[in-house]
PDB file of N, CA and C in Angstrom:
ATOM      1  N   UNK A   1    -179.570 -90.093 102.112  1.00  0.00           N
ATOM      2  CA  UNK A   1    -179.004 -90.476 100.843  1.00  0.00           C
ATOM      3  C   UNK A   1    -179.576 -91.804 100.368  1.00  0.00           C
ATOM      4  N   UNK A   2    -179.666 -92.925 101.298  1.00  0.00           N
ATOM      5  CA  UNK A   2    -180.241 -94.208 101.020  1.00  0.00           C
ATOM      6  C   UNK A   2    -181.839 -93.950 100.437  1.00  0.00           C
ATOM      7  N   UNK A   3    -182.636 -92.518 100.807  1.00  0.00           N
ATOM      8  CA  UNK A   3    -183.629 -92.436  99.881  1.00  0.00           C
ATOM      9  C   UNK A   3    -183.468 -92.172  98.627  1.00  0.00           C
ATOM     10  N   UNK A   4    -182.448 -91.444  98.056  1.00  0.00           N
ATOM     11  CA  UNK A   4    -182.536 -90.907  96.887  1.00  0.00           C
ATOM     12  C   UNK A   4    -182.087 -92.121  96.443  1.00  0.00           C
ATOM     13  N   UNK A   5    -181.276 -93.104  96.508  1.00  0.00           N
ATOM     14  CA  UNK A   5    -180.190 -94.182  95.938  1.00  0.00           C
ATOM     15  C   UNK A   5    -181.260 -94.789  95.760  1.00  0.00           C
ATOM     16  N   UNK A   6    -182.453 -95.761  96.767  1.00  0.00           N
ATOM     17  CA  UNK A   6    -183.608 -96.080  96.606  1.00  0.00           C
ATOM     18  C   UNK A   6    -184.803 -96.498  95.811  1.00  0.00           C
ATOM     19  N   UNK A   7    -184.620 -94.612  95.447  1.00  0.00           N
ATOM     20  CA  UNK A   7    -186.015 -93.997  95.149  1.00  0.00           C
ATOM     21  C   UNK A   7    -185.946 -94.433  93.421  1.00  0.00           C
ATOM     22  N   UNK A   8    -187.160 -94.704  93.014  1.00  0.00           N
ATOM     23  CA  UNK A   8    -187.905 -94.960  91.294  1.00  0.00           C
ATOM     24  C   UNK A   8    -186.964 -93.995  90.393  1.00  0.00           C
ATOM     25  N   UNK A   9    -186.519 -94.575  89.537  1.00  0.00           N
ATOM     26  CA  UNK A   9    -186.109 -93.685  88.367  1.00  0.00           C
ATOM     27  C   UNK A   9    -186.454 -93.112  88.224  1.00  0.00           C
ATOM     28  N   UNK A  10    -187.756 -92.621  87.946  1.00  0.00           N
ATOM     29  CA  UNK A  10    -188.434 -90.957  87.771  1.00  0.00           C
ATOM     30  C   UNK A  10    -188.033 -89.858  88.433  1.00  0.00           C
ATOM     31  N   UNK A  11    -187.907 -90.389  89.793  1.00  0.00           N
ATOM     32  CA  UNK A  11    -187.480 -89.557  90.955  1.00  0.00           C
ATOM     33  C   UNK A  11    -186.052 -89.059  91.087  1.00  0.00           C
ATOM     34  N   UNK A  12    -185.346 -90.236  90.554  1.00  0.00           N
ATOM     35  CA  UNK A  12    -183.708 -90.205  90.893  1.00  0.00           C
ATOM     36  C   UNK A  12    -183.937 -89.014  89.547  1.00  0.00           C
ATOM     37  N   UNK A  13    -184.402 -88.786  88.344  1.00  0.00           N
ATOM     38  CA  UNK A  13    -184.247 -87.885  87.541  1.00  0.00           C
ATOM     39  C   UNK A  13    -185.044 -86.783  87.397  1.00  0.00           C
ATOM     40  N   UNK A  14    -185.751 -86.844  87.970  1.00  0.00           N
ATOM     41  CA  UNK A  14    -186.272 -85.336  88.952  1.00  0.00           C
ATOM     42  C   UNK A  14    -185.326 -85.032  89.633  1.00  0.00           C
ATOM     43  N   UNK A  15    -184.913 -85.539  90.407  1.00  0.00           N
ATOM     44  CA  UNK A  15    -183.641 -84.954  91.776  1.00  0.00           C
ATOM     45  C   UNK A  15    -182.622 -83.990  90.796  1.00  0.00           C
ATOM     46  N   UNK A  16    -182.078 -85.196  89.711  1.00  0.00           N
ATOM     47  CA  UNK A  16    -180.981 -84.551  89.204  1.00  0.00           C
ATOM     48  C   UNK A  16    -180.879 -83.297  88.405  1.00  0.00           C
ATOM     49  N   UNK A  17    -182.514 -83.456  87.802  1.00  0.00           N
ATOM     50  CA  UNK A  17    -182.811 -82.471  86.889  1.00  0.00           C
ATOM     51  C   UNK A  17    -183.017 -81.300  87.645  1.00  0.00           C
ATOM     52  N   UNK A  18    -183.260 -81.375  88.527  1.00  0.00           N
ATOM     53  CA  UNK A  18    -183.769 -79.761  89.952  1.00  0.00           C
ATOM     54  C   UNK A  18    -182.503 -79.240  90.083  1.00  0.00           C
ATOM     55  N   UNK A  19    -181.480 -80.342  90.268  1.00  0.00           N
ATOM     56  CA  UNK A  19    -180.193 -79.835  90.648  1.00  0.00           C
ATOM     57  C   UNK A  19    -179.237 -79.209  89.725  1.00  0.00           C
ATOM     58  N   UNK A  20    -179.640 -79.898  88.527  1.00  0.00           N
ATOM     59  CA  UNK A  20    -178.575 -79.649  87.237  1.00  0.00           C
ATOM     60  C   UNK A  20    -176.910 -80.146  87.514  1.00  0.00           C
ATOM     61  N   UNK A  21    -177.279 -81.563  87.870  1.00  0.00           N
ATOM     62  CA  UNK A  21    -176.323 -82.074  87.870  1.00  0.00           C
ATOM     63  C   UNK A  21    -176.484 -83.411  87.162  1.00  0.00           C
ATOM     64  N   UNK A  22    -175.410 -84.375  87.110  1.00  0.00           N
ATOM     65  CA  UNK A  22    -175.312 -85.388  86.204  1.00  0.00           C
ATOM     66  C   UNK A  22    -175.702 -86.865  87.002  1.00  0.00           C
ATOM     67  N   UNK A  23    -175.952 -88.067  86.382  1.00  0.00           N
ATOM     68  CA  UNK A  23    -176.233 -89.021  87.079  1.00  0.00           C
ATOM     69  C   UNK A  23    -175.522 -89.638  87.798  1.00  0.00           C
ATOM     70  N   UNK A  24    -174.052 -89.487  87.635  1.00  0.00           N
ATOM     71  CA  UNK A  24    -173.048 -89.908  88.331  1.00  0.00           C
ATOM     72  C   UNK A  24    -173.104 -88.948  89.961  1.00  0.00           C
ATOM     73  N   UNK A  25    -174.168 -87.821  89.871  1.00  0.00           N
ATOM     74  CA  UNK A  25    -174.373 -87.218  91.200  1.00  0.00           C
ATOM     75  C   UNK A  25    -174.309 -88.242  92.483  1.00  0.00           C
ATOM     76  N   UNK A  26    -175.332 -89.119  92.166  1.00  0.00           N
ATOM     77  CA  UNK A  26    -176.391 -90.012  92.858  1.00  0.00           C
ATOM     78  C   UNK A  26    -175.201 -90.597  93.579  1.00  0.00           C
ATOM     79  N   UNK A  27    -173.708 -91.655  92.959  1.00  0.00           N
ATOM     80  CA  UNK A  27    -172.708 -92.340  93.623  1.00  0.00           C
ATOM     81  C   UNK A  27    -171.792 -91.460  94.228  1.00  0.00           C
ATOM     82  N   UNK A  28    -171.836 -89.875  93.750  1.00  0.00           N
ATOM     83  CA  UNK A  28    -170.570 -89.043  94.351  1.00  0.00           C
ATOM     84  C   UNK A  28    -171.291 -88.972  96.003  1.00  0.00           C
ATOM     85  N   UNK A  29    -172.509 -88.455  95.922  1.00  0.00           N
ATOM     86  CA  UNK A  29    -173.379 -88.297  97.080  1.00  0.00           C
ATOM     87  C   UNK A  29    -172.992 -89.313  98.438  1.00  0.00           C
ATOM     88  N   UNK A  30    -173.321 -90.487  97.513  1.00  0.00           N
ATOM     89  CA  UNK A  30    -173.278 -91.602  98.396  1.00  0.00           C
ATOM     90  C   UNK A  30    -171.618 -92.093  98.999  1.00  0.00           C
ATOM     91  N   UNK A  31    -170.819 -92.172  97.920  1.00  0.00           N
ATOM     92  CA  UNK A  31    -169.499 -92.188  98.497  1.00  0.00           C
ATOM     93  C   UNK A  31    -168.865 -91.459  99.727  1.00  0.00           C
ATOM     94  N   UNK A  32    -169.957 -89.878  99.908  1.00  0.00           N
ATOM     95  CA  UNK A  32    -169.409 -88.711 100.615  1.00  0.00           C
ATOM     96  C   UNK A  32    -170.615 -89.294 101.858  1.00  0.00           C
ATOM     97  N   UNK A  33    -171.435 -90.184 101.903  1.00  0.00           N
ATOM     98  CA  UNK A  33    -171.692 -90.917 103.209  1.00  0.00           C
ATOM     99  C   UNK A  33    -171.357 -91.668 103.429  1.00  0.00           C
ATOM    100  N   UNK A  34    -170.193 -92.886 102.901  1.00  0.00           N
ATOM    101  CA  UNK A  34    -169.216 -93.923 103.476  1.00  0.00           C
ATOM    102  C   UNK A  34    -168.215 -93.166 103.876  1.00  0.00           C
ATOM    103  N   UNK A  35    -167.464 -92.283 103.594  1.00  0.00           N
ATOM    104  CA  UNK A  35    -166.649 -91.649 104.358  1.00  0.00           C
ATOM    105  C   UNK A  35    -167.087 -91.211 105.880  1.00  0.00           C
ATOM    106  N   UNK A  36    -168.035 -90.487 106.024  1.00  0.00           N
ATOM    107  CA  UNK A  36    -168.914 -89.939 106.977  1.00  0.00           C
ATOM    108  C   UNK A  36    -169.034 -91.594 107.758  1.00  0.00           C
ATOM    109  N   UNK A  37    -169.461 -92.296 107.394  1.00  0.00           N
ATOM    110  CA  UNK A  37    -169.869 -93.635 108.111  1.00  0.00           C
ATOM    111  C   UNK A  37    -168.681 -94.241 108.903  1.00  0.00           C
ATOM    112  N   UNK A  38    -167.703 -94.108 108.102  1.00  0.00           N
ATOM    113  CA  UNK A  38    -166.290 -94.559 108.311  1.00  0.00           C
ATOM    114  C   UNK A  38    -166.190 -94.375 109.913  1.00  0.00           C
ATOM    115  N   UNK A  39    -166.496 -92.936 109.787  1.00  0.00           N
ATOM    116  CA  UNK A  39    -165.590 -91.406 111.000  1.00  0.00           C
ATOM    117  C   UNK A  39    -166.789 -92.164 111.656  1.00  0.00           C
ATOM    118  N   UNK A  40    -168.316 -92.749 111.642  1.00  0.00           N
ATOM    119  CA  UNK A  40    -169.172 -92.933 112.827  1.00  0.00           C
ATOM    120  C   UNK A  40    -168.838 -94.048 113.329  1.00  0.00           C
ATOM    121  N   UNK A  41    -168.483 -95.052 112.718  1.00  0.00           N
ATOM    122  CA  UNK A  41    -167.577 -96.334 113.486  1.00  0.00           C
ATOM    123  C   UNK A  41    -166.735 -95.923 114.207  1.00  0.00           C
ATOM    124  N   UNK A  42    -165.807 -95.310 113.767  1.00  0.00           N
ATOM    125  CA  UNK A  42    -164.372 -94.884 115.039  1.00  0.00           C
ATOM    126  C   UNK A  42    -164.888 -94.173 116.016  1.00  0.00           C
ATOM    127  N   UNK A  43    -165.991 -93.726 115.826  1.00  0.00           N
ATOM    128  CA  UNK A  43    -166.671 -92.663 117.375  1.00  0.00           C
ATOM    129  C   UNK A  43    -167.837 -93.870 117.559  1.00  0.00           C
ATOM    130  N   UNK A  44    -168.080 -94.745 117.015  1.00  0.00           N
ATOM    131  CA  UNK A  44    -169.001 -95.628 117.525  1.00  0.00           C
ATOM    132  C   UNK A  44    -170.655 -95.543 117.955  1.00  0.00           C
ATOM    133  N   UNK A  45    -171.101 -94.413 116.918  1.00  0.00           N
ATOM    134  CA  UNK A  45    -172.611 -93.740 117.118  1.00  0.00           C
ATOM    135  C   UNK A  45    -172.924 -94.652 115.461  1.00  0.00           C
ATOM    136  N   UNK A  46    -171.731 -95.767 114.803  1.00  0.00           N
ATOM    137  CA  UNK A  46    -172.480 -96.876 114.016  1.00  0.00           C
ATOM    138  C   UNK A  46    -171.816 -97.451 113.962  1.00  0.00           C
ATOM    139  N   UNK A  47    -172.817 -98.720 114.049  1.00  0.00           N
ATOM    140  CA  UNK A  47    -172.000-100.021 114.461  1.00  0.00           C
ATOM    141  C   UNK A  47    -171.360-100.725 113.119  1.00  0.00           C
ATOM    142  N   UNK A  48    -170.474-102.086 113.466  1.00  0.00           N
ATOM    143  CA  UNK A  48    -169.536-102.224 112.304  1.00  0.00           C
ATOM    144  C   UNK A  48    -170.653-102.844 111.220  1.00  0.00           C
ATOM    145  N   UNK A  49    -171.600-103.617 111.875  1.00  0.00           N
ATOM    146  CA  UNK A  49    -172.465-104.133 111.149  1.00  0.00           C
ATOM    147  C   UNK A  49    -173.370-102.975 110.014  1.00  0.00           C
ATOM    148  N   UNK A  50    -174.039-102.335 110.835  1.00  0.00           N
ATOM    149  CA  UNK A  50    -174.657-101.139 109.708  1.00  0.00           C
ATOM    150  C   UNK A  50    -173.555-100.551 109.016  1.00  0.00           C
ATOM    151  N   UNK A  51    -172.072-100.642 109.064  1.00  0.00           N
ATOM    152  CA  UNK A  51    -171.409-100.003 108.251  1.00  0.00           C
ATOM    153  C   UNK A  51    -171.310-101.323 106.938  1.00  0.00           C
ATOM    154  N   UNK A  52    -171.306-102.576 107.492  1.00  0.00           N
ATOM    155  CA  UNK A  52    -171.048-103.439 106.828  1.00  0.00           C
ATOM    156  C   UNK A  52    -172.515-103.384 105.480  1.00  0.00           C
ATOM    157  N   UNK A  53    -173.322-102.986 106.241  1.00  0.00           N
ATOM    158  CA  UNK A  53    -174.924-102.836 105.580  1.00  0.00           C
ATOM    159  C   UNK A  53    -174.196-101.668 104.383  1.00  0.00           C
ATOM    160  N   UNK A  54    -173.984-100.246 104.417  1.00  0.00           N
ATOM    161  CA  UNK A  54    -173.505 -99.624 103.763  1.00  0.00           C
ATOM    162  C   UNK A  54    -172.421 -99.862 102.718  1.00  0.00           C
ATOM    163  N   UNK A  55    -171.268-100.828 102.930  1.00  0.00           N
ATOM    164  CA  UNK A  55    -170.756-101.136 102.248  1.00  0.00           C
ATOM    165  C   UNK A  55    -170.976-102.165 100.819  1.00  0.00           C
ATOM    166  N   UNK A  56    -172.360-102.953 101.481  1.00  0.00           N
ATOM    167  CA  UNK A  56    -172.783-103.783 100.609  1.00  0.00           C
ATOM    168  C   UNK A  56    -173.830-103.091  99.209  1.00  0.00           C
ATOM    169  N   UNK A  57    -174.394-102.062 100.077  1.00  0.00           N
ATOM    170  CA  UNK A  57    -174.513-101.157  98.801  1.00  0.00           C
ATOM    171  C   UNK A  57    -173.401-100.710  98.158  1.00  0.00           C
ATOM    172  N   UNK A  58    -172.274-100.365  98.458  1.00  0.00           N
ATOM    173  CA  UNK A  58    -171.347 -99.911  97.815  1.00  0.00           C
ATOM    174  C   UNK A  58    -170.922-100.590  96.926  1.00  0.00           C
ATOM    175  N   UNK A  59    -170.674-102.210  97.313  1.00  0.00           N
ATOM    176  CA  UNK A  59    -170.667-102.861  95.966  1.00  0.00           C
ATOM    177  C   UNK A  59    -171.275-103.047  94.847  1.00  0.00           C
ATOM    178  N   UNK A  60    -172.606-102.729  94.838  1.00  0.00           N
ATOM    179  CA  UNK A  60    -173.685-102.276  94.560  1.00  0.00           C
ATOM    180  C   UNK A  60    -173.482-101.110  93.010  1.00  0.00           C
ATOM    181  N   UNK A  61    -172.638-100.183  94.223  1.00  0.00           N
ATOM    182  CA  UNK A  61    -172.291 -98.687  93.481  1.00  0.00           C
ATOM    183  C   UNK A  61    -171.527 -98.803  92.248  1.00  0.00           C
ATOM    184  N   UNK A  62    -170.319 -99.813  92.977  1.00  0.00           N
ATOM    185  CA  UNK A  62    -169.141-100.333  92.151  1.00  0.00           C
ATOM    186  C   UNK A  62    -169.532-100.596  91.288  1.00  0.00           C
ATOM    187  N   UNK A  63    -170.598-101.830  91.065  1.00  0.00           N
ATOM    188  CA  UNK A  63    -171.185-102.430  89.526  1.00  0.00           C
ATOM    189  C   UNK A  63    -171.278-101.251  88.769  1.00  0.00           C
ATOM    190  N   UNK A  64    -172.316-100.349  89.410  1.00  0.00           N
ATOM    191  CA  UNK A  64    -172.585 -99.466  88.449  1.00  0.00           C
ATOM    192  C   UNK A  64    -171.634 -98.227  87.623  1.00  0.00           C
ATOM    193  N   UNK A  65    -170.156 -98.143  88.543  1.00  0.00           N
ATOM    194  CA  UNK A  65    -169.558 -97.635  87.806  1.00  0.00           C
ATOM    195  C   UNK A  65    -168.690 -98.101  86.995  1.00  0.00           C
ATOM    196  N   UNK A  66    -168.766 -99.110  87.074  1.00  0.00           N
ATOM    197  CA  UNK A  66    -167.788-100.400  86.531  1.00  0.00           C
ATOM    198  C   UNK A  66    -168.615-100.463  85.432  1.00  0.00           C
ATOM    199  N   UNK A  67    -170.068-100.100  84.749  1.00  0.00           N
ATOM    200  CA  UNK A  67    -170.443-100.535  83.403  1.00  0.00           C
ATOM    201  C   UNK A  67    -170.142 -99.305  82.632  1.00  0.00           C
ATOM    202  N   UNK A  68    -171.080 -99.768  81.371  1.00  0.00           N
ATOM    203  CA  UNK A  68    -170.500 -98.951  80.187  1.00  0.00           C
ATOM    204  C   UNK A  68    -170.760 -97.416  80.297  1.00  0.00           C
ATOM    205  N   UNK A  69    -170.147 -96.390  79.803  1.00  0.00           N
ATOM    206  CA  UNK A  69    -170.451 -95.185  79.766  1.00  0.00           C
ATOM    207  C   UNK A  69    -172.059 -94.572  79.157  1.00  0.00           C
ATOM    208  N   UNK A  70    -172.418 -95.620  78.400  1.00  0.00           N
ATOM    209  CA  UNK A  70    -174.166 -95.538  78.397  1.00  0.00           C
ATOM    210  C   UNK A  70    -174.930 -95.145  80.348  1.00  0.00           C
ATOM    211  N   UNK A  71    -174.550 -95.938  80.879  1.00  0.00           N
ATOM    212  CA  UNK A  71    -175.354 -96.448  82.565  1.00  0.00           C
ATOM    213  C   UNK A  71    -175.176 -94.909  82.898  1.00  0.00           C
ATOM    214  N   UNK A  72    -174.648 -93.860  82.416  1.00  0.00           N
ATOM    215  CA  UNK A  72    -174.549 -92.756  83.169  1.00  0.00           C
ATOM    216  C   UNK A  72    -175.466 -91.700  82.215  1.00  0.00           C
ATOM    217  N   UNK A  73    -176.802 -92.115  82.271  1.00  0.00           N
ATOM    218  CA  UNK A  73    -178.178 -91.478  81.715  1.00  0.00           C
ATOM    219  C   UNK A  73    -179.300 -91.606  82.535  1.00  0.00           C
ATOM    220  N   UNK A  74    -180.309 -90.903  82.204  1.00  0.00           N
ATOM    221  CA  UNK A  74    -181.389 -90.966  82.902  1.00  0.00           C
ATOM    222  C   UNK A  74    -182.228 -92.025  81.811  1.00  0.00           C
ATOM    223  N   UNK A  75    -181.788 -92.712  80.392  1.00  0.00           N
ATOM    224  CA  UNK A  75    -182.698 -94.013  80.719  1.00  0.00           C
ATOM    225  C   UNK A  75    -181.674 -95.358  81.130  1.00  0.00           C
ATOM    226  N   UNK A  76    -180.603 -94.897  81.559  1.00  0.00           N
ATOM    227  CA  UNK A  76    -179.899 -96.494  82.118  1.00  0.00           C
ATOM    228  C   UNK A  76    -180.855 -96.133  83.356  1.00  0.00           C
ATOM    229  N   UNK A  77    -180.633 -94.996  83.818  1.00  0.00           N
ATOM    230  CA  UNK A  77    -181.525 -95.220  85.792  1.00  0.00           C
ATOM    231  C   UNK A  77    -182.492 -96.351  85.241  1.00  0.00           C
ATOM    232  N   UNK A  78    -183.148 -96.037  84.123  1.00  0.00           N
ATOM    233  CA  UNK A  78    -184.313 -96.742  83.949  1.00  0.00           C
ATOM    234  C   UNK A  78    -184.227 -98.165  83.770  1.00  0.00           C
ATOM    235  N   UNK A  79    -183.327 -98.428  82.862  1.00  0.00           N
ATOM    236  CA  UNK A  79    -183.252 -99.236  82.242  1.00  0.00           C
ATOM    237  C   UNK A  79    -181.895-100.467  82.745  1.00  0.00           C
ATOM    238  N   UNK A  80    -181.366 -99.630  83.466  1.00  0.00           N
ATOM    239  CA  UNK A  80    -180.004-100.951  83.325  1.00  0.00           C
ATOM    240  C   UNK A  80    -180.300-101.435  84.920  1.00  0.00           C
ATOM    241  N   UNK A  81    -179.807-103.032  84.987  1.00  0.00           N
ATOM    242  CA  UNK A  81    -179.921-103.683  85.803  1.00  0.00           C
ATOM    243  C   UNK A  81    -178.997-103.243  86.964  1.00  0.00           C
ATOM    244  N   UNK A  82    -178.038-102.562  85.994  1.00  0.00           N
ATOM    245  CA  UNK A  82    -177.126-102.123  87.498  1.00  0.00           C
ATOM    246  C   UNK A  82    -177.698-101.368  88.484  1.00  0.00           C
ATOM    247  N   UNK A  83    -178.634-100.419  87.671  1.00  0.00           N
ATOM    248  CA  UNK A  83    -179.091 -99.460  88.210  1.00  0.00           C
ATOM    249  C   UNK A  83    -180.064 -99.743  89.004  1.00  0.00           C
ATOM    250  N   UNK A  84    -180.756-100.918  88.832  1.00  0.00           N
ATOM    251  CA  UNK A  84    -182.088-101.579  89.324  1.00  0.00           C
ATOM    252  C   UNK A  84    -181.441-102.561  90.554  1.00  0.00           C
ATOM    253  N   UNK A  85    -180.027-103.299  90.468  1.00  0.00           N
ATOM    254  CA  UNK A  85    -179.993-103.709  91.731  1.00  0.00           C
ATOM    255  C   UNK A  85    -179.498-102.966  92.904  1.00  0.00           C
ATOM    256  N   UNK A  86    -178.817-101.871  92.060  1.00  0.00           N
ATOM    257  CA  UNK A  86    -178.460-101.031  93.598  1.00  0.00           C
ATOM    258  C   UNK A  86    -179.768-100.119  94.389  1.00  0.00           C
ATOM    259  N   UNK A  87    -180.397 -99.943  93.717  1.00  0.00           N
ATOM    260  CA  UNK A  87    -181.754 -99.644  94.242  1.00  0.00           C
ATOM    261  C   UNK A  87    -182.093-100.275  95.288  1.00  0.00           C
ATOM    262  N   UNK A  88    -182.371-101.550  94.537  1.00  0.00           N
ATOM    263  CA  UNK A  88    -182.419-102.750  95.415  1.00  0.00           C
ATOM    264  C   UNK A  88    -182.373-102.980  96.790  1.00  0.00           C
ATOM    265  N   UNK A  89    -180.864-103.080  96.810  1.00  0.00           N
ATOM    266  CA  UNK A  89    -179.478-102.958  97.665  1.00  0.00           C
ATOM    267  C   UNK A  89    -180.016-101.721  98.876  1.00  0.00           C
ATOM    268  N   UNK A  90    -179.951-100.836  98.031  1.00  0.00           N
ATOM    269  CA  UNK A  90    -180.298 -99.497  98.737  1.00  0.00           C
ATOM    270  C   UNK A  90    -181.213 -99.497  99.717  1.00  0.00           C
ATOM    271  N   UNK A  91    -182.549 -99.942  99.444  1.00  0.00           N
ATOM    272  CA  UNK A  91    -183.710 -99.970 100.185  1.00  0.00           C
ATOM    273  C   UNK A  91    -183.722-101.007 100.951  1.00  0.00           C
ATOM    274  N   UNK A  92    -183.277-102.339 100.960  1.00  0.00           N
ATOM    275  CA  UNK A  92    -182.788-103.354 102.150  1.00  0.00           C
ATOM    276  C   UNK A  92    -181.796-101.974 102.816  1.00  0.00           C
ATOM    277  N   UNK A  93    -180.886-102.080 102.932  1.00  0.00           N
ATOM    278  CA  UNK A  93    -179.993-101.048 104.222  1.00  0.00           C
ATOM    279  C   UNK A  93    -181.100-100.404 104.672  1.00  0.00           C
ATOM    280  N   UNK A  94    -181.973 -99.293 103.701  1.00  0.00           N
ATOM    281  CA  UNK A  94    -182.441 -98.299 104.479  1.00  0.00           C
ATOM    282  C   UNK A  94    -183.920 -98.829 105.503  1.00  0.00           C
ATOM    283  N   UNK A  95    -184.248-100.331 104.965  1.00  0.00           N
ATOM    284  CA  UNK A  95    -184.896-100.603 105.895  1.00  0.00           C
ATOM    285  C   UNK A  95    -184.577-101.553 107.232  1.00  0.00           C
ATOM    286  N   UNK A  96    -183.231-101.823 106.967  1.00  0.00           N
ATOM    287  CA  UNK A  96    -182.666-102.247 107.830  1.00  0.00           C
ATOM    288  C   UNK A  96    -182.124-101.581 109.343  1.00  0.00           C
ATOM    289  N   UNK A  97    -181.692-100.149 108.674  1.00  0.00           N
ATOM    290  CA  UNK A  97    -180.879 -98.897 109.237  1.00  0.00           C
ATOM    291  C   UNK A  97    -182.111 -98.652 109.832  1.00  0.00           C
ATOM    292  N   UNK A  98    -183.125 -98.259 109.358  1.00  0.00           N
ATOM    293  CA  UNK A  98    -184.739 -97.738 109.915  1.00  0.00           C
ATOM    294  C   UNK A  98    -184.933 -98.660 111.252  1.00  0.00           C
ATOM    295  N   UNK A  99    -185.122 -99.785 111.010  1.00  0.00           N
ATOM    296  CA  UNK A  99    -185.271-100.907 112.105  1.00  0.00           C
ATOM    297  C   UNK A  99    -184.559-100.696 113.290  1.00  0.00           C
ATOM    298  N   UNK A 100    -183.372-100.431 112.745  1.00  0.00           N
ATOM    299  CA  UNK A 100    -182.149-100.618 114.111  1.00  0.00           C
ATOM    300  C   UNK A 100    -182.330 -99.361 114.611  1.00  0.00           C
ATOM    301  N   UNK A 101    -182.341 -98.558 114.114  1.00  0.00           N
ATOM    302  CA  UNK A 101    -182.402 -97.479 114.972  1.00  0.00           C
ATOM    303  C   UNK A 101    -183.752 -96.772 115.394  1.00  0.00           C
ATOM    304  N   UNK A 102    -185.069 -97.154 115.180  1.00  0.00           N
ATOM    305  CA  UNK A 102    -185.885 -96.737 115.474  1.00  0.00           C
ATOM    306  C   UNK A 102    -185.828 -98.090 116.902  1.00  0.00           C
ATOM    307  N   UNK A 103    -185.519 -99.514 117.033  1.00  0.00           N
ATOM    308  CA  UNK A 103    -185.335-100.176 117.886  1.00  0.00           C
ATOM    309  C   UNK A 103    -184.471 -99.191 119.384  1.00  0.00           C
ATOM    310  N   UNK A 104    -183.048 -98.817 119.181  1.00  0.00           N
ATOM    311  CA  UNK A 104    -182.110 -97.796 119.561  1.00  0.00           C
ATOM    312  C   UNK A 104    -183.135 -97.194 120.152  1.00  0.00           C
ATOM    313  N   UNK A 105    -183.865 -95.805 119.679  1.00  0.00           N
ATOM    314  CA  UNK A 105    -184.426 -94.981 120.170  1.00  0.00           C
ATOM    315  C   UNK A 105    -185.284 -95.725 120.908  1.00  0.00           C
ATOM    316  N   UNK A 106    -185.965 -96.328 120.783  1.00  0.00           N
ATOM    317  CA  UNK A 106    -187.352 -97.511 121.877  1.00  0.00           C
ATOM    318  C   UNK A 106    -186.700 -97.834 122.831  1.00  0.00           C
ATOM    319  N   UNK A 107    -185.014 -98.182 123.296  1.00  0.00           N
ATOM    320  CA  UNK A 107    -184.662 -98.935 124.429  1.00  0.00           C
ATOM    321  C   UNK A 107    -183.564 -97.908 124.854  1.00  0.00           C
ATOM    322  N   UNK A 108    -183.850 -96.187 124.227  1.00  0.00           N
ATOM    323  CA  UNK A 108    -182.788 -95.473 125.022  1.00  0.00           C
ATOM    324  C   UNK A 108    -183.473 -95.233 126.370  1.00  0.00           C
ATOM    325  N   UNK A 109    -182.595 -94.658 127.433  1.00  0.00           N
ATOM    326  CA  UNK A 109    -183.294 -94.441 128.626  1.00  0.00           C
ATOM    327  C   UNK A 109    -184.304 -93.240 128.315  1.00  0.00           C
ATOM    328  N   UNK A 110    -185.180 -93.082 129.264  1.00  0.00           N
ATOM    329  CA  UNK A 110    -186.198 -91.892 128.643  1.00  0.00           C
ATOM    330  C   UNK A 110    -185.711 -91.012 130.205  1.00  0.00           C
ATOM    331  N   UNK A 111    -186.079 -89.589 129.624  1.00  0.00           N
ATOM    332  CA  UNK A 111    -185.823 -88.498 130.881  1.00  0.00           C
ATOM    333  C   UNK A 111    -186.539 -88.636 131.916  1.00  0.00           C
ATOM    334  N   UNK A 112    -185.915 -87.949 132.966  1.00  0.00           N
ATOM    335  CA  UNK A 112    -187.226 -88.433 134.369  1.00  0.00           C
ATOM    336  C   UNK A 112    -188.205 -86.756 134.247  1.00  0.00           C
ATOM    337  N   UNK A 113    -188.032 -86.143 133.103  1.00  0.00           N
ATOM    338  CA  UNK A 113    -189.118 -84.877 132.822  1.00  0.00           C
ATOM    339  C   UNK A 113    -190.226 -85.085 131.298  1.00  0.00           C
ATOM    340  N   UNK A 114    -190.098 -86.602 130.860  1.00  0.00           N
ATOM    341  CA  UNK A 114    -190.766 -86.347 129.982  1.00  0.00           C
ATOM    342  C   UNK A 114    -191.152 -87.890 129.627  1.00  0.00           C
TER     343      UNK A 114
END
């Protein structure tokens, strides 16, 4: 999800347009992985910090639904700042999340068959 949230306006409206859904897709999406994130803290396969990473996009999200009923177009993606800092936002986590867990996988134990 942190790619699509991410990804160039062109793209975020390609996505939506394939799907035939609306731009407000992009935050329903993402909301339905803070929930999911929530449930991985209490089982602890993510830590509070990367949830904390997720949430800060969320504020992110908030701005953007918090502006005017214009921001929910494919030229606010383009055009509005809200839309441009959660991007932002977006791609710090996902290169953050990338880091930590490609780190994770480097210092899990490895099998004694492979």
């Amino acid at each position: 999800m942190l790619d699509l949230l991410s990804a160039e306006p062109d793209r975020q409206a390609a996505y939506l347009q394939a799907s035939g859904v609306g731009v407000d897709e992009i935050l329903l999406q993402f909301d339905d992985v803070l929930h999911v994130a929530r449930a991985r803290v209490g089982d602890r396969s993510l830590s509070h910090e990367e949830y904390l990473l997720l949430q800060s996009v969320n504020g992110h999200a908030d701005a953007v639904s918090a502006g005017p009923e214009s921001i929910w177009t494919d030229l606010a993606l383009e055009e509005a700042v809200e839309w441009r800092e959660l991007r932002a936002a977006a791609r710090v986590a996902k290169a953050t999340l990338e880091r930590s867990w490609s780190q994770d996988f480097d210092n899990s134990p490895k099998s004694l068959d492979g």
